[in-house]
Protein backbone atom coordinates (compact mmCIF):
# COMPACT_ATOMS: atom_id res chain seq x y z
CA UNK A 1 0.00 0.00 0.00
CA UNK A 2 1.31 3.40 -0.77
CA UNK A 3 -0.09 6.96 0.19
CA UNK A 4 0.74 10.15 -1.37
CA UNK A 5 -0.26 13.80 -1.22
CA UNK A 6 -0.36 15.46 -4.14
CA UNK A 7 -0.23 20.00 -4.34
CA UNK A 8 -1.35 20.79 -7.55
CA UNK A 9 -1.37 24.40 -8.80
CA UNK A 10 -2.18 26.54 -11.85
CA UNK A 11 -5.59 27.26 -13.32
CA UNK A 12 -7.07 24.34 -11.37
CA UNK A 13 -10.15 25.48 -9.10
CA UNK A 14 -13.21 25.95 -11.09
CA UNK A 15 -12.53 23.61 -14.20
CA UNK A 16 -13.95 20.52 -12.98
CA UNK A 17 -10.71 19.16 -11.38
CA UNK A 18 -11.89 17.71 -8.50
CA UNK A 19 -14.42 15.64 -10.34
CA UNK A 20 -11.54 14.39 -12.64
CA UNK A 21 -9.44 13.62 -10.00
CA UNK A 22 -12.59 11.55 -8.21
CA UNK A 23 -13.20 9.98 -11.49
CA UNK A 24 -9.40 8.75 -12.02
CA UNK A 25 -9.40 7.51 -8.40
CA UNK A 26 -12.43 5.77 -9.06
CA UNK A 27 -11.43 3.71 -12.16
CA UNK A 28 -7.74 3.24 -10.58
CA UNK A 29 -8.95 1.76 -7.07
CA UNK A 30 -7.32 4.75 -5.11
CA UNK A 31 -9.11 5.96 -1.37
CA UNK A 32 -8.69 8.93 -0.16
CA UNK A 33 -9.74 12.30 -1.08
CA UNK A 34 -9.55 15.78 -2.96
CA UNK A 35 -10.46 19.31 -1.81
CA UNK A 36 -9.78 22.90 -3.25
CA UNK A 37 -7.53 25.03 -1.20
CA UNK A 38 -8.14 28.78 0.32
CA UNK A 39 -4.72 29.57 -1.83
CA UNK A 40 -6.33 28.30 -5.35
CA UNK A 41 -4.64 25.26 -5.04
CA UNK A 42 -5.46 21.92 -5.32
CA UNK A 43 -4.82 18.73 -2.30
CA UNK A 44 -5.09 15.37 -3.23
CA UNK A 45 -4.51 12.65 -0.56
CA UNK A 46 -4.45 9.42 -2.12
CA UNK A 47 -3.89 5.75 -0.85
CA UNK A 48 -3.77 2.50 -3.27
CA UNK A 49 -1.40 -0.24 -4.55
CA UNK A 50 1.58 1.23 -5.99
CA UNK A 51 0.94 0.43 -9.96
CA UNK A 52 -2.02 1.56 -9.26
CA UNK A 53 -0.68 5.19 -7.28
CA UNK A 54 1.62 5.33 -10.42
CA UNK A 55 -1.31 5.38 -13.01
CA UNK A 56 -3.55 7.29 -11.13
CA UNK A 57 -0.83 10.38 -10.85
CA UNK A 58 0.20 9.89 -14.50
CA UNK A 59 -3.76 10.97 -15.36
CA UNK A 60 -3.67 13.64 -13.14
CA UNK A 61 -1.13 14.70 -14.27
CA UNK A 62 -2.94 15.93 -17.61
CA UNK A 63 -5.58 17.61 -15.76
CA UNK A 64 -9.42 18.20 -17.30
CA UNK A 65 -9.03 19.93 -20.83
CA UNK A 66 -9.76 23.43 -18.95
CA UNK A 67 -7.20 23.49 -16.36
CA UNK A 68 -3.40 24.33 -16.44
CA UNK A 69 -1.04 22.75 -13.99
CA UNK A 70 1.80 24.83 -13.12
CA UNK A 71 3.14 23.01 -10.24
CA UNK A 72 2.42 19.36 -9.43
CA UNK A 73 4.27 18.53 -6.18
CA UNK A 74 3.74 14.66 -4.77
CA UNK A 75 4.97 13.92 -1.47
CA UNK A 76 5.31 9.71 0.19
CA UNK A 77 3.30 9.90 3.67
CA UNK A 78 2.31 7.48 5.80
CA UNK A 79 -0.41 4.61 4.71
CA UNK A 80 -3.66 5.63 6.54
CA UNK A 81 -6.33 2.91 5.46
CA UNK A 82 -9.06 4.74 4.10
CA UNK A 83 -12.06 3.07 2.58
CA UNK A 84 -13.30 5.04 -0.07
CA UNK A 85 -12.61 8.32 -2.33
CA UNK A 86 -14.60 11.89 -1.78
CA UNK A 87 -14.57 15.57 -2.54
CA UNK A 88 -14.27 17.24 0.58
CA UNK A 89 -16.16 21.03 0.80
CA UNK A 90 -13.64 23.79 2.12
């Protein structure tokens, strides 16, 4: 099991990101969760087998068609054992 957290910035609040992270999570067996940031930033905390981490962070990578990713910083943490993926609400 592996667990990352993922900083993603650049046009990336209001372009559906969050939904296409949740999506990718989804169809890549990943827990965890996404949520926008007061800064316009983006946090994703994810937690799945490691081929499975690696695919899931090449898609978001790309981003939804409307966003622009600047930055895309991905830190190892600790495995937490979380059951399922949201969105979290600021």
């Amino acid at each position: 099991m592996k667990r990352v957290r993922i900083i993603v910035d650049g046009r990336v609040q209001g372009v559906g990101f969050r939904y296409f992270v949740a999506n990718g999570a989804r169809e890549h067996n990943i827990n965890g969760y996404v949520q926008n940031l007061p800064d316009g930033k983006i946090e994703i905390d994810a937690e799945g087998e490691c081929e499975n981490i690696h695919h899931f962070l090449s898609q978001c990578r790309t981003g939804p068609h409307l966003s622009r990713i600047d930055t895309f910083m991905v830190s190892d943490i600790p495995a937490f054992g979380y059951s399922h993926f949201k969105i979290k609400q600021r």
